[in-house]
N, C-alpha and C. Protein backbone atom coordinates (compact mmCIF):
# COMPACT_ATOMS: atom_id res chain seq x y z
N UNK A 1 -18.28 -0.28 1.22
CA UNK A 1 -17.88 -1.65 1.46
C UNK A 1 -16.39 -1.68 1.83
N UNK A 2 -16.24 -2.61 2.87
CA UNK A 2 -14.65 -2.26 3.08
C UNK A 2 -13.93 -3.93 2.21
N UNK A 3 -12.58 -3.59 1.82
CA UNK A 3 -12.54 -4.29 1.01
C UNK A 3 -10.62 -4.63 1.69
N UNK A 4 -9.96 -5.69 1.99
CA UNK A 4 -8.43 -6.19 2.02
C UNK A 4 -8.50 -6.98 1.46
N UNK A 5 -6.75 -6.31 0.30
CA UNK A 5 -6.02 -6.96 -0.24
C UNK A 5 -4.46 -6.83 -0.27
N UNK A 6 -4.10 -7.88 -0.70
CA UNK A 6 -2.66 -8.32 -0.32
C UNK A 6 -1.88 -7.64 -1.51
N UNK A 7 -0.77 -6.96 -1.68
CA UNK A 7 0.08 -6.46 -2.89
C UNK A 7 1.43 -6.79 -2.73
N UNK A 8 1.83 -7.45 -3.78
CA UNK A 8 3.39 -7.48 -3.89
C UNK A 8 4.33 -6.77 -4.15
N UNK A 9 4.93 -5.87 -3.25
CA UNK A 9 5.68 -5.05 -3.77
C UNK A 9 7.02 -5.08 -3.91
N UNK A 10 7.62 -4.91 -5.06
CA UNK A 10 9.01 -4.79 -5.22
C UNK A 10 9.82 -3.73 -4.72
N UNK A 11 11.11 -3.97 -4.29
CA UNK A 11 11.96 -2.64 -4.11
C UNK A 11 11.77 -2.25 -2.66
N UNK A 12 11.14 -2.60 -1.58
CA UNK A 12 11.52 -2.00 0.03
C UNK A 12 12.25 -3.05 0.44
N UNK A 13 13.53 -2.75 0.70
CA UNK A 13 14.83 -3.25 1.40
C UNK A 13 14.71 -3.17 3.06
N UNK A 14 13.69 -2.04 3.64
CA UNK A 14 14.01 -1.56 4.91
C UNK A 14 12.75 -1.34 5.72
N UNK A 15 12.99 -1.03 6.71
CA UNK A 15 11.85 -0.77 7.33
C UNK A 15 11.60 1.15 7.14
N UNK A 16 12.57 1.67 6.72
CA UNK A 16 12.09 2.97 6.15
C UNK A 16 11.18 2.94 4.62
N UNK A 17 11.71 2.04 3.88
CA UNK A 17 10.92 1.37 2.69
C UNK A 17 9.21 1.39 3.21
N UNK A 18 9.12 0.20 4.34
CA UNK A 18 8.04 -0.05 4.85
C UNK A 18 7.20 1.46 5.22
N UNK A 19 7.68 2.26 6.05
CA UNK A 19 7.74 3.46 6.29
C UNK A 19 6.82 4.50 5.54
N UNK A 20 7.77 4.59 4.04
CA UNK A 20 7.39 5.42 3.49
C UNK A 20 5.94 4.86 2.26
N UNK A 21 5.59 3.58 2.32
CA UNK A 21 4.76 3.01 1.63
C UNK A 21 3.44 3.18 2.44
N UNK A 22 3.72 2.72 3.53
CA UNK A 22 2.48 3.24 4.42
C UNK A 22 2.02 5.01 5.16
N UNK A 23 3.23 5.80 4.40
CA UNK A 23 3.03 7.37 5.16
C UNK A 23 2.26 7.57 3.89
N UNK A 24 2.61 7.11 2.53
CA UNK A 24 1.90 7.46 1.63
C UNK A 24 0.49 7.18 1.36
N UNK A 25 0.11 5.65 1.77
CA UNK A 25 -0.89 5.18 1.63
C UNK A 25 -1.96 5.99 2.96
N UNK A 26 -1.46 6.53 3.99
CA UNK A 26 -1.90 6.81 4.94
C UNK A 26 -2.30 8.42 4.65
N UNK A 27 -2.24 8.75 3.59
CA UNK A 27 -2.63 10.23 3.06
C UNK A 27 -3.96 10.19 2.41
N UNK A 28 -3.99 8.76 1.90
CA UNK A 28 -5.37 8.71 1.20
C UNK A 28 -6.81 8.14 2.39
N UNK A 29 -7.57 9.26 1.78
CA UNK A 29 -8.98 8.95 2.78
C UNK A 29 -9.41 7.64 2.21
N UNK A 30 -10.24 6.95 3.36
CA UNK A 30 -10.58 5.76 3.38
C UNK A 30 -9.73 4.47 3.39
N UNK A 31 -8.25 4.92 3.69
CA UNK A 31 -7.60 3.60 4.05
C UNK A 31 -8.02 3.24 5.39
N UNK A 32 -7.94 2.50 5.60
CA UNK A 32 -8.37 1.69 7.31
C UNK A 32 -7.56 1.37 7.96
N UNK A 33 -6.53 0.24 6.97
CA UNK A 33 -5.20 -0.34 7.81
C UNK A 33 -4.07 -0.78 7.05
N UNK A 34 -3.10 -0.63 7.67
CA UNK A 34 -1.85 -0.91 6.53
C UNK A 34 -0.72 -1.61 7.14
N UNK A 35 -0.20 -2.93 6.34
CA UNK A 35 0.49 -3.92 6.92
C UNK A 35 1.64 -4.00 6.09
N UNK A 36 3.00 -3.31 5.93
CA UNK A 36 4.15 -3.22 4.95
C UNK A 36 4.89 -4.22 5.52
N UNK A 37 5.65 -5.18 4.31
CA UNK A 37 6.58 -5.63 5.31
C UNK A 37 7.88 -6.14 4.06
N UNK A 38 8.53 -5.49 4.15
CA UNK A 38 9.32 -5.28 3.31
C UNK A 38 10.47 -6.98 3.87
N UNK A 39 10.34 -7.17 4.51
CA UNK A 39 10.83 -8.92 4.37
C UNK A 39 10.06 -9.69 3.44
N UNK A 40 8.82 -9.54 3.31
CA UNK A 40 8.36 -10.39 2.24
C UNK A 40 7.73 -10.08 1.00
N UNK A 41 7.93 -8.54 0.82
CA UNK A 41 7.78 -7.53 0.12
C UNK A 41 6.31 -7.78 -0.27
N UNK A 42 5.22 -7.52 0.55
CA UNK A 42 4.31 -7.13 0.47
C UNK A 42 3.45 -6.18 1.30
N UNK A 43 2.45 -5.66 1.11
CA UNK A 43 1.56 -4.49 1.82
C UNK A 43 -0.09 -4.86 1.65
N UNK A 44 -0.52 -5.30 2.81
CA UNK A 44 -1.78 -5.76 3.08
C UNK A 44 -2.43 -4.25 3.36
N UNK A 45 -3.51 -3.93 2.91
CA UNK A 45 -4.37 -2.57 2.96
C UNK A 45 -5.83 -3.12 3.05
N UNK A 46 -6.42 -2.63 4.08
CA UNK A 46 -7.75 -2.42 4.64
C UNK A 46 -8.41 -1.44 3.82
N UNK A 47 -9.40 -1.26 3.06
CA UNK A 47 -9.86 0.28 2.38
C UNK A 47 -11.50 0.45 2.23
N UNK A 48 -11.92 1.44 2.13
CA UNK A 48 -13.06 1.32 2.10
C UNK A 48 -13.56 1.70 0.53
N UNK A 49 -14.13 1.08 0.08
CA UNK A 49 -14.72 1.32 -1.71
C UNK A 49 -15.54 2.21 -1.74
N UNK A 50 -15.79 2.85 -0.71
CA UNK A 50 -16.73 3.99 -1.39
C UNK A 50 -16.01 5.23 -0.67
N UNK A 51 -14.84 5.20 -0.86
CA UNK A 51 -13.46 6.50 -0.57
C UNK A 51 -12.64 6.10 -1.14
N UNK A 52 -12.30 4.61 -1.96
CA UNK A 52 -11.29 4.92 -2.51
C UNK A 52 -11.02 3.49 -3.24
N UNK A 53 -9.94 3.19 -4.11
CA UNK A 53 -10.25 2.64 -4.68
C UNK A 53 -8.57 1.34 -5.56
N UNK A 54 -8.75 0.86 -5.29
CA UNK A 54 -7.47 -0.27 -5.69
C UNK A 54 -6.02 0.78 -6.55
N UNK A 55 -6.92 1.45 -7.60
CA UNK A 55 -6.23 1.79 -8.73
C UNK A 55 -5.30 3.27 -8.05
N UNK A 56 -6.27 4.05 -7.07
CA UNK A 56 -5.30 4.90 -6.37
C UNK A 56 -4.78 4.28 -5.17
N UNK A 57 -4.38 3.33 -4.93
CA UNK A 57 -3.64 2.41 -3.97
C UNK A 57 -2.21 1.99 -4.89
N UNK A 58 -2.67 1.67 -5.71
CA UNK A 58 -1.64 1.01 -6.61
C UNK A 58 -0.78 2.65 -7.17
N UNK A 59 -1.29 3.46 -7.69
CA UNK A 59 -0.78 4.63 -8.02
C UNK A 59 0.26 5.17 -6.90
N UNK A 60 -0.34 5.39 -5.82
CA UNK A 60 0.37 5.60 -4.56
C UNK A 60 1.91 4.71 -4.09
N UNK A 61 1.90 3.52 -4.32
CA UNK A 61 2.48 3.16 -4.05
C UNK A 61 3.54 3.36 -5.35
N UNK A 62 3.12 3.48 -6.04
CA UNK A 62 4.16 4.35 -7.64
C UNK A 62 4.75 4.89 -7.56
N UNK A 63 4.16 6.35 -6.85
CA UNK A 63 4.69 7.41 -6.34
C UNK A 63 5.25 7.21 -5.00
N UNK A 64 5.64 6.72 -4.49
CA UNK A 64 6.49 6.51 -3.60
C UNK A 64 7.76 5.95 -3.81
N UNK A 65 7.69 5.36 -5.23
CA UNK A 65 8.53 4.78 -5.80
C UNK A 65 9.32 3.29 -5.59
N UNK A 66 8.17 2.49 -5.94
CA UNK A 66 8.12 1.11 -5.53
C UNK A 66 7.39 0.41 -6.67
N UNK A 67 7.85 -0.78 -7.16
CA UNK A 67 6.27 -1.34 -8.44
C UNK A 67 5.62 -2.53 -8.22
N UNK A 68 5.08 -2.79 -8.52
CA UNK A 68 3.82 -3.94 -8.11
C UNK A 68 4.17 -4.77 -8.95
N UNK A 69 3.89 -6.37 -8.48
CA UNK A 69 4.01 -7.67 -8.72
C UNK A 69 2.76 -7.54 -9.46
N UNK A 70 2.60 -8.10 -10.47
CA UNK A 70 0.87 -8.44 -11.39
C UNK A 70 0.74 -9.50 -10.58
């Protein structure tokens, strides 16, 4: 099932910010599409649920070193 949702992310100042949120997210199988936009500090992701899954989306973007709005 393919599944978009919207994430708030704190902490990208730049469009290298933007950059590196989507090189990361773009490592994991079953992303589809990825919309960073560090002006309004969020990241819209396309994904498919049966490759992958919110919680390693959210992890990812951890490790990139950025944190999520609840």
């Amino acid at each position: 099932m393919i599944e978009t949702v919207l994430l708030n992310v704190n902490g990208m100042k730049c469009g290298g910010c933007e950059s590196n949120v989507s090189a990361k997210l773009k490592s994991i199988d079953g992303i589809l599409s990825i919309n960073a936009s560090s002006k309004d500090n969020e990241v819209n992701v396309e994904f498919d649920t049966e490759k992958t899954s919110l919680d390693i989306i959210k992890d990812a973007i951890s490790e990139a070193g950025f944190t999520l709005e609840d």
